[in-house]
C-alpha atoms as a PDB file:
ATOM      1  CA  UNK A   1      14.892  41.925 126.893  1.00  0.00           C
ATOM      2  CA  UNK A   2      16.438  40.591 123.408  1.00  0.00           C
ATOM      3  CA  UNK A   3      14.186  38.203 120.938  1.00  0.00           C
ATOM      4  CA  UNK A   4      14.008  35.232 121.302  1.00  0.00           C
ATOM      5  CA  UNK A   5      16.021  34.280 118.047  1.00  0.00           C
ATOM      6  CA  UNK A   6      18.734  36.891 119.450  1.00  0.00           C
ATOM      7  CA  UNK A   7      19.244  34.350 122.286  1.00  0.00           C
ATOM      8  CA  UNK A   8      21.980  31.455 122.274  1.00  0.00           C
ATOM      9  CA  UNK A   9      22.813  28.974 124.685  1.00  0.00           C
ATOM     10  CA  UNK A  10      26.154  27.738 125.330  1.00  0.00           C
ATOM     11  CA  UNK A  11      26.969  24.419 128.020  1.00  0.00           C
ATOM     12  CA  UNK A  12      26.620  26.126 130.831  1.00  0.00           C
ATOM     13  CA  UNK A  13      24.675  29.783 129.908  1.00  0.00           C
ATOM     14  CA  UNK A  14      22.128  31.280 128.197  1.00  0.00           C
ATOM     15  CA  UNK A  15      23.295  34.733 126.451  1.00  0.00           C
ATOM     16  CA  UNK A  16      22.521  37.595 124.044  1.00  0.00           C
ATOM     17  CA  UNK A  17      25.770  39.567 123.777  1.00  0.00           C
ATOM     18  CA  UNK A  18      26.012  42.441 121.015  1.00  0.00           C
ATOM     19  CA  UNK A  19      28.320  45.133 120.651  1.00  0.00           C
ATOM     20  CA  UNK A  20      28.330  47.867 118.220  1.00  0.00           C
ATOM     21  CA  UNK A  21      32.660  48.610 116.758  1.00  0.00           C
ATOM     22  CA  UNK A  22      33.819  51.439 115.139  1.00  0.00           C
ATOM     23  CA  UNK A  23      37.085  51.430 113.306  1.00  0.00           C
ATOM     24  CA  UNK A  24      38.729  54.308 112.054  1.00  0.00           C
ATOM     25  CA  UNK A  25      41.488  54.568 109.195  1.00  0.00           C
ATOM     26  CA  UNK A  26      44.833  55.783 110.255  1.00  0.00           C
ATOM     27  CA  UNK A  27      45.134  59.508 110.079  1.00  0.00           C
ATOM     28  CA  UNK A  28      41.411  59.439 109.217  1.00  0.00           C
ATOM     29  CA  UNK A  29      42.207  59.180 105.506  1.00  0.00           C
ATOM     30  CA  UNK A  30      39.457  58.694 102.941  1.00  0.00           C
ATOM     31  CA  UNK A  31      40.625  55.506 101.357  1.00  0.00           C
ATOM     32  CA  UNK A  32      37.463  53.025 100.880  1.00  0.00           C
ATOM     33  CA  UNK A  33      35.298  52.505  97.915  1.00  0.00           C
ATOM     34  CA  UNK A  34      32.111  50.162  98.102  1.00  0.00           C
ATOM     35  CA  UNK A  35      34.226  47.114  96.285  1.00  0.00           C
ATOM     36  CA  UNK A  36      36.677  48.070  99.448  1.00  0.00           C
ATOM     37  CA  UNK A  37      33.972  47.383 101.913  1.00  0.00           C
ATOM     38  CA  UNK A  38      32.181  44.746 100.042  1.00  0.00           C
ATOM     39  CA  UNK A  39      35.791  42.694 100.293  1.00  0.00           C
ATOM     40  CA  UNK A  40      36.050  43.718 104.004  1.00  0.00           C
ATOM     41  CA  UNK A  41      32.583  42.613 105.271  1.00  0.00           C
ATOM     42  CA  UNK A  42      33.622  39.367 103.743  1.00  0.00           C
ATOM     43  CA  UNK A  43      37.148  39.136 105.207  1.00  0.00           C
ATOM     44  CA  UNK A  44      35.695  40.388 108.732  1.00  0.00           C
ATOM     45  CA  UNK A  45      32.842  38.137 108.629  1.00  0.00           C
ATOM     46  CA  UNK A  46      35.461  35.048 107.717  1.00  0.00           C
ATOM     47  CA  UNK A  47      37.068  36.509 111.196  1.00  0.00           C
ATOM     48  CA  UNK A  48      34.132  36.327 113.018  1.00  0.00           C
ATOM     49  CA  UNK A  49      33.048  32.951 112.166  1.00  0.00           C
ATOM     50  CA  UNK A  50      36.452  31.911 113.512  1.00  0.00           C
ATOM     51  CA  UNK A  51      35.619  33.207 117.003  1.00  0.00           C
ATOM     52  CA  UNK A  52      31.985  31.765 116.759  1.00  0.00           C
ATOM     53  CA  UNK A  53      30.477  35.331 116.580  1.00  0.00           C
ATOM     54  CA  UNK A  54      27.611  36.587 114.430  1.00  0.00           C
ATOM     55  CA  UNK A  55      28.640  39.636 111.886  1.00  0.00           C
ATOM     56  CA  UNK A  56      24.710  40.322 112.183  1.00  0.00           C
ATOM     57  CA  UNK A  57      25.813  43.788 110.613  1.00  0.00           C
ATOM     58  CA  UNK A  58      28.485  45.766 108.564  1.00  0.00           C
ATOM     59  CA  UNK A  59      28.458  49.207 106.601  1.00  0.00           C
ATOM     60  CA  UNK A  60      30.719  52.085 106.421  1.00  0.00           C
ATOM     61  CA  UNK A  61      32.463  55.397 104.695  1.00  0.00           C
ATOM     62  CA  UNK A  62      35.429  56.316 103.019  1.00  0.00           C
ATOM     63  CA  UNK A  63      37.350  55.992 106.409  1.00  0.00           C
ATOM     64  CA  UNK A  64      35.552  54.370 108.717  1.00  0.00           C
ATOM     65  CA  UNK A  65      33.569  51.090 109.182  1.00  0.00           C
ATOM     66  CA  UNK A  66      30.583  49.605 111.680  1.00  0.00           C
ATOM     67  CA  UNK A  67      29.847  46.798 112.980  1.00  0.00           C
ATOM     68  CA  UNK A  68      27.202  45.252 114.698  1.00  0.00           C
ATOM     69  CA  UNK A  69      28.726  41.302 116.571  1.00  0.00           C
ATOM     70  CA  UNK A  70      26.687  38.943 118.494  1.00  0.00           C
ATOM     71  CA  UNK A  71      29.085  37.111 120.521  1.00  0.00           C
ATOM     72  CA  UNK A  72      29.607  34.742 123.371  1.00  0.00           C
ATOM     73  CA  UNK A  73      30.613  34.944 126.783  1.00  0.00           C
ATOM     74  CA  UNK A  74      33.921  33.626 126.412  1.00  0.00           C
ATOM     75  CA  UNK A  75      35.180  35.965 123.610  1.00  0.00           C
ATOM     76  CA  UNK A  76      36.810  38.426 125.099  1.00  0.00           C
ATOM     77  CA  UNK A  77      36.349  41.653 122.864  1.00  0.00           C
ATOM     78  CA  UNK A  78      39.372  43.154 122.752  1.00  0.00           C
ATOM     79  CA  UNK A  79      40.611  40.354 121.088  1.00  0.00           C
ATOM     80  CA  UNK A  80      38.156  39.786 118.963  1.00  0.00           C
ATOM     81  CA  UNK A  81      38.742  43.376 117.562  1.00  0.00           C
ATOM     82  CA  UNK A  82      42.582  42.920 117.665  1.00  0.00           C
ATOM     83  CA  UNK A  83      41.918  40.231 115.232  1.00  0.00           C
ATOM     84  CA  UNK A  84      39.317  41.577 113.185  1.00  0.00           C
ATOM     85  CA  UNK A  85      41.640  44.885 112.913  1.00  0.00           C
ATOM     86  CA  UNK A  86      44.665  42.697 112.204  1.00  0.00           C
ATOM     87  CA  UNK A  87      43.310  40.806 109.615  1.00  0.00           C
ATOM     88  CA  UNK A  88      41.422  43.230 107.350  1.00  0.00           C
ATOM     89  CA  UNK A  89      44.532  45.350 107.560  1.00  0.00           C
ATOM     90  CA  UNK A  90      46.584  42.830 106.168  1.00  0.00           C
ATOM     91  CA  UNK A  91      44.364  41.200 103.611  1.00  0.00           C
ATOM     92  CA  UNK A  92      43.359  44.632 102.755  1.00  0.00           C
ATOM     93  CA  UNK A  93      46.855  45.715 101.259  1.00  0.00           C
ATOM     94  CA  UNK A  94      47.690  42.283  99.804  1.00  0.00           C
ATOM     95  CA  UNK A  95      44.571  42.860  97.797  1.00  0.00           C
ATOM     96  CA  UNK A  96      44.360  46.380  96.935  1.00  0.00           C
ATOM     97  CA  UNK A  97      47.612  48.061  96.782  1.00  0.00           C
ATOM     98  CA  UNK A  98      46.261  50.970  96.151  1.00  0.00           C
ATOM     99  CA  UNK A  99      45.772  51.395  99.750  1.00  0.00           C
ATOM    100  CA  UNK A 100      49.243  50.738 100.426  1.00  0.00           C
ATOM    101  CA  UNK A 101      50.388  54.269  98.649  1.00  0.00           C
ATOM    102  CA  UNK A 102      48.080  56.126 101.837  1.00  0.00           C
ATOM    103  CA  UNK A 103      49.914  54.263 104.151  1.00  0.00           C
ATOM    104  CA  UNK A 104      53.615  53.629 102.856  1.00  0.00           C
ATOM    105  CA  UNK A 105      55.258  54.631 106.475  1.00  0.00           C
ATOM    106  CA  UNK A 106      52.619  53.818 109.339  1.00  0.00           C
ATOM    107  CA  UNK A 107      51.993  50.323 107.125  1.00  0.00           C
ATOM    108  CA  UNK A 108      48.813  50.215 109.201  1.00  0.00           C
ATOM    109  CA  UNK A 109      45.756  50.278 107.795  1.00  0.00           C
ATOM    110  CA  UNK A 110      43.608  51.125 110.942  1.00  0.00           C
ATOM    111  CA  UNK A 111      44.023  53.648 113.797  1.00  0.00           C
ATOM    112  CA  UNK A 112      45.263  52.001 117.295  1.00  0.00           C
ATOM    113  CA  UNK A 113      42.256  53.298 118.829  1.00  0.00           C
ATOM    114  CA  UNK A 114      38.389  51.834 118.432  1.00  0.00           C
ATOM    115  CA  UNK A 115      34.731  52.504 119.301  1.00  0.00           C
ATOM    116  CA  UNK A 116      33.180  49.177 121.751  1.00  0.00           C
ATOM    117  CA  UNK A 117      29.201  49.879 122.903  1.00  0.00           C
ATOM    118  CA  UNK A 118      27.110  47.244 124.377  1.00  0.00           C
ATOM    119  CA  UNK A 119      23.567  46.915 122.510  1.00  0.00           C
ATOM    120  CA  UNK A 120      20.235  45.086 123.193  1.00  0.00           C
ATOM    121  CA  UNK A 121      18.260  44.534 126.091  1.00  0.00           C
ATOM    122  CA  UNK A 122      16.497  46.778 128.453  1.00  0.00           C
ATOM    123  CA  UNK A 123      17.731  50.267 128.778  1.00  0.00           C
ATOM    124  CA  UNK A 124      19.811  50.647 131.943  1.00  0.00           C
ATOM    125  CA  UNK A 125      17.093  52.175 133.911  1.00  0.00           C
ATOM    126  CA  UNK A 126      14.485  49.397 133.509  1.00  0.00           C
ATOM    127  CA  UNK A 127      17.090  47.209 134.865  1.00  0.00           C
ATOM    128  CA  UNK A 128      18.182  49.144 137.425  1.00  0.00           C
ATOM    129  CA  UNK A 129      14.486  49.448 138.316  1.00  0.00           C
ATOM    130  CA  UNK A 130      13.875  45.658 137.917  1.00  0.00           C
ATOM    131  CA  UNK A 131      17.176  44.919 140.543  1.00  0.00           C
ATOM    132  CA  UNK A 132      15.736  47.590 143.290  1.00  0.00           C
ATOM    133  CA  UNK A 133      12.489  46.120 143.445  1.00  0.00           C
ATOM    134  CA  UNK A 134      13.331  41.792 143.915  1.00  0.00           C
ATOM    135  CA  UNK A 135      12.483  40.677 147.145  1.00  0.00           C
ATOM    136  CA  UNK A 136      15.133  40.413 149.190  1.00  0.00           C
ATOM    137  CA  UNK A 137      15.148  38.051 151.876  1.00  0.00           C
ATOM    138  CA  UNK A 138      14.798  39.960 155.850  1.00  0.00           C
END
Protein backbone atom coordinates (compact mmCIF):
# COMPACT_ATOMS: atom_id res chain seq x y z
CA UNK A 1 0.00 0.00 0.00
CA UNK A 2 1.33 3.78 -0.50
CA UNK A 3 3.01 5.81 2.65
CA UNK A 4 1.36 7.30 4.66
CA UNK A 5 2.50 10.91 3.57
CA UNK A 6 1.54 9.65 -0.13
CA UNK A 7 -2.07 9.58 1.18
CA UNK A 8 -4.65 12.60 0.87
CA UNK A 9 -8.05 12.92 1.87
CA UNK A 10 -10.58 14.78 0.07
CA UNK A 11 -14.59 15.43 1.62
CA UNK A 12 -15.75 12.40 0.93
CA UNK A 13 -12.42 9.89 0.11
CA UNK A 14 -9.30 8.93 1.09
CA UNK A 15 -6.79 8.50 -2.05
CA UNK A 16 -3.23 7.97 -3.34
CA UNK A 17 -3.47 8.43 -7.11
CA UNK A 18 -0.07 8.58 -9.21
CA UNK A 19 0.52 8.24 -12.71
CA UNK A 20 3.69 8.16 -14.52
CA UNK A 21 3.30 10.64 -18.41
CA UNK A 22 5.41 10.50 -21.15
CA UNK A 23 5.39 13.19 -23.76
CA UNK A 24 7.04 13.00 -26.89
CA UNK A 25 8.15 15.96 -29.31
CA UNK A 26 6.49 16.06 -32.64
CA UNK A 27 8.31 14.05 -35.21
CA UNK A 28 10.54 12.95 -32.31
CA UNK A 29 12.89 15.88 -32.91
CA UNK A 30 15.78 16.59 -30.56
CA UNK A 31 14.93 20.09 -29.54
CA UNK A 32 15.44 20.46 -25.54
CA UNK A 33 18.37 21.71 -23.64
CA UNK A 34 18.46 21.56 -19.69
CA UNK A 35 17.44 25.56 -19.49
CA UNK A 36 14.45 24.04 -21.88
CA UNK A 37 13.41 21.62 -19.25
CA UNK A 38 14.32 23.62 -16.27
CA UNK A 39 11.57 26.36 -17.79
CA UNK A 40 9.14 23.44 -18.48
CA UNK A 41 9.13 21.71 -15.04
CA UNK A 42 8.26 25.15 -13.88
CA UNK A 43 5.52 25.95 -16.42
CA UNK A 44 4.08 22.23 -15.94
CA UNK A 45 4.29 22.37 -12.31
CA UNK A 46 2.35 26.03 -12.45
CA UNK A 47 -0.27 23.62 -14.48
CA UNK A 48 -0.48 21.20 -12.01
CA UNK A 49 -1.01 23.31 -9.08
CA UNK A 50 -4.01 24.63 -11.03
CA UNK A 51 -5.67 21.19 -11.05
CA UNK A 52 -4.62 20.57 -7.33
CA UNK A 53 -2.10 17.83 -8.40
CA UNK A 54 1.38 17.15 -7.04
CA UNK A 55 4.36 17.42 -9.85
CA UNK A 56 6.16 15.01 -7.21
CA UNK A 57 8.57 14.43 -10.30
CA UNK A 58 9.94 15.78 -13.70
CA UNK A 59 13.12 14.95 -15.91
CA UNK A 60 13.68 14.35 -19.48
CA UNK A 61 15.86 14.26 -22.98
CA UNK A 62 16.30 16.14 -25.93
CA UNK A 63 12.74 15.01 -27.09
CA UNK A 64 10.97 13.68 -24.59
CA UNK A 65 9.87 14.46 -20.97
CA UNK A 66 8.54 12.38 -17.62
CA UNK A 67 6.50 12.91 -15.24
CA UNK A 68 5.58 11.52 -12.14
CA UNK A 69 1.57 13.40 -10.78
CA UNK A 70 -0.16 12.66 -7.64
CA UNK A 71 -3.62 13.55 -8.28
CA UNK A 72 -7.17 13.38 -7.09
CA UNK A 73 -10.09 11.50 -7.86
CA UNK A 74 -11.88 14.05 -9.63
CA UNK A 75 -9.15 15.02 -12.18
CA UNK A 76 -9.79 13.31 -14.94
CA UNK A 77 -6.32 12.58 -16.69
CA UNK A 78 -6.80 13.13 -19.98
CA UNK A 79 -7.44 16.47 -19.26
CA UNK A 80 -5.04 17.08 -17.07
CA UNK A 81 -2.48 16.07 -19.84
CA UNK A 82 -4.44 18.04 -22.53
CA UNK A 83 -3.61 20.95 -20.43
CA UNK A 84 -0.28 20.27 -19.33
CA UNK A 85 0.54 19.50 -23.22
CA UNK A 86 -1.29 22.67 -24.23
CA UNK A 87 0.33 24.88 -22.09
CA UNK A 88 4.05 24.02 -22.23
CA UNK A 89 3.58 24.02 -25.97
CA UNK A 90 2.53 27.39 -26.04
CA UNK A 91 4.63 29.03 -23.39
CA UNK A 92 7.39 27.04 -24.79
CA UNK A 93 7.54 28.95 -28.25
CA UNK A 94 6.62 32.36 -26.81
CA UNK A 95 9.77 31.89 -24.82
CA UNK A 96 12.23 30.21 -26.90
CA UNK A 97 11.76 30.78 -30.49
CA UNK A 98 14.24 28.80 -31.28
CA UNK A 99 11.93 25.98 -31.03
CA UNK A 100 9.60 27.53 -33.29
CA UNK A 101 12.18 27.06 -36.46
CA UNK A 102 11.66 22.80 -35.71
CA UNK A 103 8.20 23.27 -35.88
CA UNK A 104 7.28 26.19 -38.41
CA UNK A 105 4.31 23.98 -40.18
CA UNK A 106 2.88 21.41 -37.50
CA UNK A 107 3.12 24.68 -34.91
CA UNK A 108 2.86 21.95 -32.29
CA UNK A 109 5.28 21.43 -30.00
CA UNK A 110 4.23 17.89 -28.74
CA UNK A 111 3.11 14.69 -30.53
CA UNK A 112 -0.88 13.98 -30.33
CA UNK A 113 -0.12 10.83 -28.74
CA UNK A 114 1.14 10.21 -24.83
CA UNK A 115 2.38 7.56 -22.37
CA UNK A 116 -0.44 7.29 -18.98
CA UNK A 117 0.74 4.29 -16.28
CA UNK A 118 -0.76 3.98 -12.94
CA UNK A 119 2.02 3.78 -10.05
CA UNK A 120 2.05 2.92 -6.28
CA UNK A 121 0.43 0.47 -4.29
CA UNK A 122 0.49 -3.23 -4.23
CA UNK A 123 1.41 -5.00 -7.36
CA UNK A 124 -1.70 -6.33 -9.10
CA UNK A 125 -1.28 -9.78 -7.86
CA UNK A 126 -1.21 -9.03 -4.11
CA UNK A 127 -4.42 -7.39 -4.71
CA UNK A 128 -5.89 -9.73 -6.67
CA UNK A 129 -4.83 -12.18 -3.95
CA UNK A 130 -6.11 -9.89 -1.12
CA UNK A 131 -9.89 -9.64 -3.12
CA UNK A 132 -10.05 -13.71 -3.57
CA UNK A 133 -9.49 -14.40 -0.11
CA UNK A 134 -12.32 -11.69 1.96
CA UNK A 135 -14.95 -13.50 3.45
CA UNK A 136 -17.77 -13.45 1.63
CA UNK A 137 -20.97 -13.75 3.20
CA UNK A 138 -22.91 -17.66 2.44
Amino acid sequence: MADLEDIRTGRHCVFALHAHLVFVTKFRHRVFSDRHLARMEEIMRAVCADFETELVEFNGEDNHVHLLVNFPPKVALAKLVNSLKGVSSRRMRQEFPDLVRHYYRANKLWSGSYFAGSVGGAPLSVVRQYIEQQNRPV
